[in-house]
Protein backbone atom coordinates (compact mmCIF):
# COMPACT_ATOMS: atom_id res chain seq x y z
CA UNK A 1 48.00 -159.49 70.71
CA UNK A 2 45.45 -160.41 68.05
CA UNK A 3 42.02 -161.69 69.38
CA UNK A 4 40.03 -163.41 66.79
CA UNK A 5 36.28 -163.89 66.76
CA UNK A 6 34.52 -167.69 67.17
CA UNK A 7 32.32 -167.38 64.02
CA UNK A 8 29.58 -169.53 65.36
CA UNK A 9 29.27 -168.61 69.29
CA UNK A 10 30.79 -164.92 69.07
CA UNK A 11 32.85 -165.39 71.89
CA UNK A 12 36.69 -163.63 72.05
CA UNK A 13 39.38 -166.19 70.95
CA UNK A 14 42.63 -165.22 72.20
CA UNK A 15 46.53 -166.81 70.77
CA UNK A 16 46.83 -170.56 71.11
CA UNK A 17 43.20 -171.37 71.52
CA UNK A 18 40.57 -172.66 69.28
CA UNK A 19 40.60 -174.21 65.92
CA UNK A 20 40.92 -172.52 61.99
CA UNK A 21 38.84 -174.35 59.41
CA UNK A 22 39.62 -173.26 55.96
CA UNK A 23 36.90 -174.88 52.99
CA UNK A 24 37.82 -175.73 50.00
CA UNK A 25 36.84 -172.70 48.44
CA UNK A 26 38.99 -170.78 50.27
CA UNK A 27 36.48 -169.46 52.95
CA UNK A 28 38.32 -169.44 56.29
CA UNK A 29 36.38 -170.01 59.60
CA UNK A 30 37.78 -169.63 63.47
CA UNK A 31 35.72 -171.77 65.89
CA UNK A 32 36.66 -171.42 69.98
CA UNK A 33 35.66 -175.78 70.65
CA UNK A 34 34.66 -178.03 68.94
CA UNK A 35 31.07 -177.67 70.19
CA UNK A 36 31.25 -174.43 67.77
CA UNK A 37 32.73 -176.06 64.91
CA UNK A 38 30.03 -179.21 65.39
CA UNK A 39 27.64 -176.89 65.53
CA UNK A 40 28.48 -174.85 62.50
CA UNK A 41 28.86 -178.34 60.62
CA UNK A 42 25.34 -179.08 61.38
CA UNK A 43 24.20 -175.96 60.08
CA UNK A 44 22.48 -174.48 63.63
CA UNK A 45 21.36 -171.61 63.21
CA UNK A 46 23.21 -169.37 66.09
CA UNK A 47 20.71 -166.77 67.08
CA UNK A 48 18.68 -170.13 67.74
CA UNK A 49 21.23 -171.74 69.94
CA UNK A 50 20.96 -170.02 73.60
CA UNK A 51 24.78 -170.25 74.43
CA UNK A 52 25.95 -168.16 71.70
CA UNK A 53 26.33 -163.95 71.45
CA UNK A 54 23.84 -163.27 68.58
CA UNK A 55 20.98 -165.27 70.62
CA UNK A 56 21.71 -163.40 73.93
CA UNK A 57 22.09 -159.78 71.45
CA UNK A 58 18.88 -161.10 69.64
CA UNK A 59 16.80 -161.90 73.00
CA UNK A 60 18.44 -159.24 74.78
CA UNK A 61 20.15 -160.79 77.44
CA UNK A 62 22.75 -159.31 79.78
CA UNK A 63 22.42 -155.62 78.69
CA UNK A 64 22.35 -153.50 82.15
CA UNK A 65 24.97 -150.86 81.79
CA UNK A 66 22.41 -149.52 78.92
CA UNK A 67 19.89 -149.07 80.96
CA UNK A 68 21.00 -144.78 80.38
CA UNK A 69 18.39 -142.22 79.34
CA UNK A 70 17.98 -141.76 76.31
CA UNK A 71 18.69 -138.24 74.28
CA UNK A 72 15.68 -136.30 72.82
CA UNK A 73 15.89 -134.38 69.96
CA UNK A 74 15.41 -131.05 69.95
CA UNK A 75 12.34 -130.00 67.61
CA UNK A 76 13.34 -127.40 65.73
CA UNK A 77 10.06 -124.81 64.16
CA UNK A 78 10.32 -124.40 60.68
CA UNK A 79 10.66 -120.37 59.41
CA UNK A 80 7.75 -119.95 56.74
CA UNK A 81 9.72 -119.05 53.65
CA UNK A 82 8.32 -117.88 50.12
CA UNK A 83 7.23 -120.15 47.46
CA UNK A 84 7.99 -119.52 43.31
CA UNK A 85 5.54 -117.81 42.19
CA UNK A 86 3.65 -116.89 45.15
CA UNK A 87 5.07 -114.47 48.07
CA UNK A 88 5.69 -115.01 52.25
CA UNK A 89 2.85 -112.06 52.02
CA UNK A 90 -0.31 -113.84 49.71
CA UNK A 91 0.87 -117.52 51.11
CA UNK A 92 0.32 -116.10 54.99
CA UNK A 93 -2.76 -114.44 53.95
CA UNK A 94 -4.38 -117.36 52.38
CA UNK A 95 -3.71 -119.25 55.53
CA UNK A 96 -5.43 -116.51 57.39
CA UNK A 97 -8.50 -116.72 55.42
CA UNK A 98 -11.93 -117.92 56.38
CA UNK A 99 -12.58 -121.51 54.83
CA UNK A 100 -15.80 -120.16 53.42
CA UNK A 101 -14.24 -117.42 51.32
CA UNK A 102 -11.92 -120.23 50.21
CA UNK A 103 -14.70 -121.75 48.89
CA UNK A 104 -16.12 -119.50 47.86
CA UNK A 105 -12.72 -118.42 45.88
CA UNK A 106 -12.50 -121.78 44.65
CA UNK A 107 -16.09 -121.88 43.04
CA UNK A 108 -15.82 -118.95 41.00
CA UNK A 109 -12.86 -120.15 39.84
CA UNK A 110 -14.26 -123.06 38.53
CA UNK A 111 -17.05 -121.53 37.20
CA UNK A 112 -14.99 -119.23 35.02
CA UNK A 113 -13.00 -122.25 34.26
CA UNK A 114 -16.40 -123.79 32.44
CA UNK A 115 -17.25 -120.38 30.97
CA UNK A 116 -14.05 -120.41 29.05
CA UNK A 117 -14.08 -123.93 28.37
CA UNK A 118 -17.50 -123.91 26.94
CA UNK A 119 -16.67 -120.67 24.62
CA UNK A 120 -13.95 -122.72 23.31
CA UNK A 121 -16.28 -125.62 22.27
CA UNK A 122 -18.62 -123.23 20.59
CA UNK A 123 -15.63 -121.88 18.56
CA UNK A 124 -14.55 -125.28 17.43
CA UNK A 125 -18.43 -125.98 16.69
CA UNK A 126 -18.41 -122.67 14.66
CA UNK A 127 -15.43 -124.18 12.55
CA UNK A 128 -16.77 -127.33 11.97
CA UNK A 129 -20.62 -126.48 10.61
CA UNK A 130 -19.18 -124.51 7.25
CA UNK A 131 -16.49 -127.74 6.51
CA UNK A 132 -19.21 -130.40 6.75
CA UNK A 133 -21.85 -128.54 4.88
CA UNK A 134 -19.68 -128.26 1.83
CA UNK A 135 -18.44 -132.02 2.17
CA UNK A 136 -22.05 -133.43 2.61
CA UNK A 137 -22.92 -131.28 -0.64
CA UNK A 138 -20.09 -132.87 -2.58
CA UNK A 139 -20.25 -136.33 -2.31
CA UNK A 140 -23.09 -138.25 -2.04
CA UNK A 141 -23.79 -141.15 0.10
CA UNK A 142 -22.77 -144.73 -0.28
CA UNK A 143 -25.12 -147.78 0.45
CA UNK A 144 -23.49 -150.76 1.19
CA UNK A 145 -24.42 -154.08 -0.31
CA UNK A 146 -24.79 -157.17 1.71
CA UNK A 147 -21.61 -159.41 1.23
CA UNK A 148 -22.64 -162.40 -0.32
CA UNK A 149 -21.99 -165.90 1.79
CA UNK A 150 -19.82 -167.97 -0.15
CA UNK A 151 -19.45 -171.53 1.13
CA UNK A 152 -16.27 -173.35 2.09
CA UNK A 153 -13.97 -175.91 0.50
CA UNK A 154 -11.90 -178.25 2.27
CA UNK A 155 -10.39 -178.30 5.78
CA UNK A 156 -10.51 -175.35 8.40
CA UNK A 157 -8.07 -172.89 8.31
């Protein structure tokens, strides 16, 4: 026994009952009554329309055998594992450390980052001086002359 489903209410349609309404596009639709099938034509919206199953779903109506406890998950503790490029061994003994030697870590760190940084630059400057004393001495220096205002002719461009 085949039990179709009323595609406006949501109620259980069983053989002989209720009404198939096939469009024209070829879109078939199985309504219980015609207050369904009115309904549908109108274009309620169902979970609007108290009588039907997705309002009393929606708005939670009718629900009591649910009422069971719900399962809890089991938390689970995560294993530390080892990182590329750094061991279980130096990760659990940053995590041990002070916060001030941290910082104090990270500041000489960044100090010798600017020490580096700034014997770089000097390099570079170092490179430079000798190339733009020999250019400067080999070509001298261009004045430029005033461009002369011409006036217009005719219509704007």
């Amino acid at each position: 026994m085949k039990v179709d489903v009323c595609v406006f209410s949501g109620q259980k349609i069983y053989p002989g009952h209720g009404k198939r309404y096939v469009k024209i596009d070829g879109r078939s639709f199985n309504f219980i009554n015609k207050k369904s099938e009115r309904s549908q034509k109108m274009k309620r919206n169902p979970r609007k329309v108290s009588w039907t199953v997705l309002y009393r779903r929606k708005h939670r109506k009718g629900i009591t055998e649910e009422v069971t406890k719900k399962r809890t998950r089991k938390t689970y503790k995560h294993q530390a594992r080892a990182v590329a490029g750094a061991s279980l061994a130096e990760i659990m003994a940053k995590r041990n450390q002070k916060p001030e030697v941290r910082q104090a870590q990270r500041e000489q760190a960044i100090r010798a980052a600017k020490e580096k940084k700034k014997v770089e630059d000097e390099k570079k400057k170092a490179l430079k001086r000798p190339g733009q004393a020999k250019a400067k001495g080999k070509t001298p220096k261009l004045t430029q002359q005033p461009k002369k205002v011409v006036p217009r002719v005719g219509a704007k461009k």
